[in-house]
C-alpha atoms as a PDB file:
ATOM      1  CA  UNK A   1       1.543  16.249   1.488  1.00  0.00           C
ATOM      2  CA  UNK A   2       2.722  17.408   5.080  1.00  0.00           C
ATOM      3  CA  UNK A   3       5.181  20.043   3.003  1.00  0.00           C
ATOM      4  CA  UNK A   4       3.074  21.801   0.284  1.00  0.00           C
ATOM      5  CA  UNK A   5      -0.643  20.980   1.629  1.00  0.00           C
ATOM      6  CA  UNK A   6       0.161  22.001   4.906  1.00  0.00           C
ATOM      7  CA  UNK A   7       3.264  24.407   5.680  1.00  0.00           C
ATOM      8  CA  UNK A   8       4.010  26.333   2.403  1.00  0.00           C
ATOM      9  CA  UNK A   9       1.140  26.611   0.281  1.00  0.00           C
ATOM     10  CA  UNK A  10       0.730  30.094   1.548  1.00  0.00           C
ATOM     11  CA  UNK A  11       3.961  30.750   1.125  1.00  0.00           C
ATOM     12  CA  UNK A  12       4.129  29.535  -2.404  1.00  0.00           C
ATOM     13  CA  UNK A  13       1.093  31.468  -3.187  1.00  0.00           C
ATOM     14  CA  UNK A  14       3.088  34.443  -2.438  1.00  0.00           C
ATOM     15  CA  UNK A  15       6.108  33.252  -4.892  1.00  0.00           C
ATOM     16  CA  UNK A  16       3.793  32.013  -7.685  1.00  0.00           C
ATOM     17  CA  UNK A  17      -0.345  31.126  -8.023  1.00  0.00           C
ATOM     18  CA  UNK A  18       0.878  28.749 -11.345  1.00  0.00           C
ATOM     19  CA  UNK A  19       3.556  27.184  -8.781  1.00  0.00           C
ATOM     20  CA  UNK A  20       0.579  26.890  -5.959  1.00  0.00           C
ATOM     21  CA  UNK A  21      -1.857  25.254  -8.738  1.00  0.00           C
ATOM     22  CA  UNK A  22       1.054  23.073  -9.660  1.00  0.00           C
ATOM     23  CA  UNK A  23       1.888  21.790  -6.131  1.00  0.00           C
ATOM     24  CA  UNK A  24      -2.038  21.555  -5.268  1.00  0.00           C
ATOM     25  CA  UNK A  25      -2.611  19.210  -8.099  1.00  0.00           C
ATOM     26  CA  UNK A  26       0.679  16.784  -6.477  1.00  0.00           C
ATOM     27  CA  UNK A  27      -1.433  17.016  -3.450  1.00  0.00           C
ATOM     28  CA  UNK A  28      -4.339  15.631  -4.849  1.00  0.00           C
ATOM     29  CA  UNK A  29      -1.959  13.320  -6.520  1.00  0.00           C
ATOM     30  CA  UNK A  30      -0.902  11.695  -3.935  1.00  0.00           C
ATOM     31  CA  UNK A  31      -4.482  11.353  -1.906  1.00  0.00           C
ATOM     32  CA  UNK A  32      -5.804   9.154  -5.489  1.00  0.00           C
ATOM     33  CA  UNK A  33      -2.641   7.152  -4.888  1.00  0.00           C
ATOM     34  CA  UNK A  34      -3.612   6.335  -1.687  1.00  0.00           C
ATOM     35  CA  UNK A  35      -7.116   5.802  -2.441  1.00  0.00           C
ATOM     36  CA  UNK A  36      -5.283   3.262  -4.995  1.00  0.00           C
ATOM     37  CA  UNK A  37      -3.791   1.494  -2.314  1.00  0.00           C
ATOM     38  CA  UNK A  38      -6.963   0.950  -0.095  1.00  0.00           C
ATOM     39  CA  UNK A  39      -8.820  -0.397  -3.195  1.00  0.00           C
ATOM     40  CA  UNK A  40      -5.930  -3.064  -3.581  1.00  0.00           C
ATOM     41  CA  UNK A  41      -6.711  -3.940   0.244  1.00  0.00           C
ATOM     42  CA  UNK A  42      -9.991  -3.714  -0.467  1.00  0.00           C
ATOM     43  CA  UNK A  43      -9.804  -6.254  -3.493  1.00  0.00           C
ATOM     44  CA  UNK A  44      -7.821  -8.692  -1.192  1.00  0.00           C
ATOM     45  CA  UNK A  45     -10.808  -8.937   1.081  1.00  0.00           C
ATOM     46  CA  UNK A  46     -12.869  -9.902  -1.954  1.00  0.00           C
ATOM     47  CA  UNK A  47     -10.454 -13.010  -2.745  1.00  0.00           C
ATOM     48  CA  UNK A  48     -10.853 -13.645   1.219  1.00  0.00           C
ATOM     49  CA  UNK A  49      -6.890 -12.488   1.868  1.00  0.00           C
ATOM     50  CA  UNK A  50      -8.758 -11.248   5.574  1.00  0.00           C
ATOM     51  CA  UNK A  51      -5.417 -11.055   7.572  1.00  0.00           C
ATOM     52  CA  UNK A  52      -3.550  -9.057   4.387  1.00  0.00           C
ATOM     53  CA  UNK A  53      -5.888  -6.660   3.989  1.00  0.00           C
ATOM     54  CA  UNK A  54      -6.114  -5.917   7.802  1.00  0.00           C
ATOM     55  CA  UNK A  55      -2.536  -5.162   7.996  1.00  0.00           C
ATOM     56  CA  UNK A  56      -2.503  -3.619   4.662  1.00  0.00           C
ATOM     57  CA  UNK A  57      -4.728  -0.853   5.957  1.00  0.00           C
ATOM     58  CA  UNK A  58      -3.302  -0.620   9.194  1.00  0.00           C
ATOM     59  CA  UNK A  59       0.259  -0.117   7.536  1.00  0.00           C
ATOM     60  CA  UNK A  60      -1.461   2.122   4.786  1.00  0.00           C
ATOM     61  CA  UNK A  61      -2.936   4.709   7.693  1.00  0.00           C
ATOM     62  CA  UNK A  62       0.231   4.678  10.345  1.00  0.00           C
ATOM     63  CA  UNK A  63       2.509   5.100   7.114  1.00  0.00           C
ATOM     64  CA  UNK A  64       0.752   8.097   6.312  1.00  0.00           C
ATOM     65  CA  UNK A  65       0.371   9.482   9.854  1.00  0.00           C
ATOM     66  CA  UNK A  66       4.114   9.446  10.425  1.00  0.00           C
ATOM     67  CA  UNK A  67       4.893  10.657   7.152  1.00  0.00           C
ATOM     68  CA  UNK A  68       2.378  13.567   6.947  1.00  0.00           C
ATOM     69  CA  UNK A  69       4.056  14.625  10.824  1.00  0.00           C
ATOM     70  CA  UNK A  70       7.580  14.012   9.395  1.00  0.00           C
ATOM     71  CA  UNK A  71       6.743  15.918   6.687  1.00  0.00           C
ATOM     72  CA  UNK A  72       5.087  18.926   8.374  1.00  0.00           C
ATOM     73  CA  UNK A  73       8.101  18.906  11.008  1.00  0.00           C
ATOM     74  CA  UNK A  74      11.087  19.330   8.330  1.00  0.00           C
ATOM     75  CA  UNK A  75       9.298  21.705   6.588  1.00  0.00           C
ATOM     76  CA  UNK A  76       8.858  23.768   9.208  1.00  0.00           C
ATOM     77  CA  UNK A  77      12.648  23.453   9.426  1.00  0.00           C
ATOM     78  CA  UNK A  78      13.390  24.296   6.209  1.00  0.00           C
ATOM     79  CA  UNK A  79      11.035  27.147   6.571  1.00  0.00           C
ATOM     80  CA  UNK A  80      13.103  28.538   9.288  1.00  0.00           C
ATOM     81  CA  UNK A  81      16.437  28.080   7.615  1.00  0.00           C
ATOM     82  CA  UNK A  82      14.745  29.564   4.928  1.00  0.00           C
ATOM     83  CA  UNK A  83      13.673  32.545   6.851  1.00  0.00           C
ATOM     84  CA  UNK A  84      17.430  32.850   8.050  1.00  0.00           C
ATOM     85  CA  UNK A  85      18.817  32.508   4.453  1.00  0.00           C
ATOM     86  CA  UNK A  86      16.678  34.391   2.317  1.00  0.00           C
ATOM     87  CA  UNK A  87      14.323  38.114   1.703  1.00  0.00           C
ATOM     88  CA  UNK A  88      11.005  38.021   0.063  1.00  0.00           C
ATOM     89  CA  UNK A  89      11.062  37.244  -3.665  1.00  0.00           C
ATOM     90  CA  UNK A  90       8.016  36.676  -6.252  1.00  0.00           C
ATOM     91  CA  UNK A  91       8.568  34.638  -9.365  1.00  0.00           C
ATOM     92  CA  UNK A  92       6.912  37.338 -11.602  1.00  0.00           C
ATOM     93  CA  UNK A  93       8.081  35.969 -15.104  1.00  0.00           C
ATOM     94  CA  UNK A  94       7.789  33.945 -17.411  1.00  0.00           C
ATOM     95  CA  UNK A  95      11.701  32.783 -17.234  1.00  0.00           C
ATOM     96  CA  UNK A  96      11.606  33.064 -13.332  1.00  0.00           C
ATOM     97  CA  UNK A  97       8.164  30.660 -13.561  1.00  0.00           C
ATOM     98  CA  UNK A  98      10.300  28.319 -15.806  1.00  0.00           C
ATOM     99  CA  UNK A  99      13.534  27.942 -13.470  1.00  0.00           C
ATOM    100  CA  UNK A 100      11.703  27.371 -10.492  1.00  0.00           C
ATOM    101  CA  UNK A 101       9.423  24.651 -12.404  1.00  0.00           C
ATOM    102  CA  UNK A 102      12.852  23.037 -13.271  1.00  0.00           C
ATOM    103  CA  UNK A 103      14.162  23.307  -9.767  1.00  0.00           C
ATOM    104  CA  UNK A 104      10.782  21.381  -8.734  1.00  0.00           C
ATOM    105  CA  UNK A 105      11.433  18.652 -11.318  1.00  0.00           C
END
């Protein structure tokens, strides 16, 4: 989330709008899956699993915290090195699309 929902979705805008759709929809991946994980927490309350479910959440929340930061500060890293490695390039067809969908995968 911290890499393509925060740092470089502009950037990959700029590469590819399919790429930035593609990346966009991982996002929103990833917030259902933990939506998925407070409703398990949530259902643990119901079968009166109180002390679970409190540390669930509070493990669920600080795990994404530190992961969204960690994820926003190597990106930013690998944006730089990036910067330092590369010039400005636009996937503009329909093999170029395809290779960098296979680098992603």
């Amino acid at each position: 989330m911290g890499w393509l929902g925060v740092v470089f979705k502009g950037d990959i805008s700029q590469v590819s709008d399919i790429l930035a759709i593609a990346s966009t929809t991982g996002y929103l991946g990833s917030l259902t899956t933990f939506s998925g994980w407070n409703q398990k927490m949530l259902q643990l309350c119901v079968k009166s699993h109180w002390v679970l479910s409190v540390v669930g959440f509070l493990i669920g929340i600080v795990l994404v915290a530190v992961l969204i930061t960690l994820g926003v500060e190597t990106a930013q890293v690998f944006r730089w090195l990036l910067g330092k490695l590369s010039s400005n390039w636009r996937v503009n067809s329909f093999k170029k699309q395809i290779a960098v969908m296979v680098f992603w995968f």
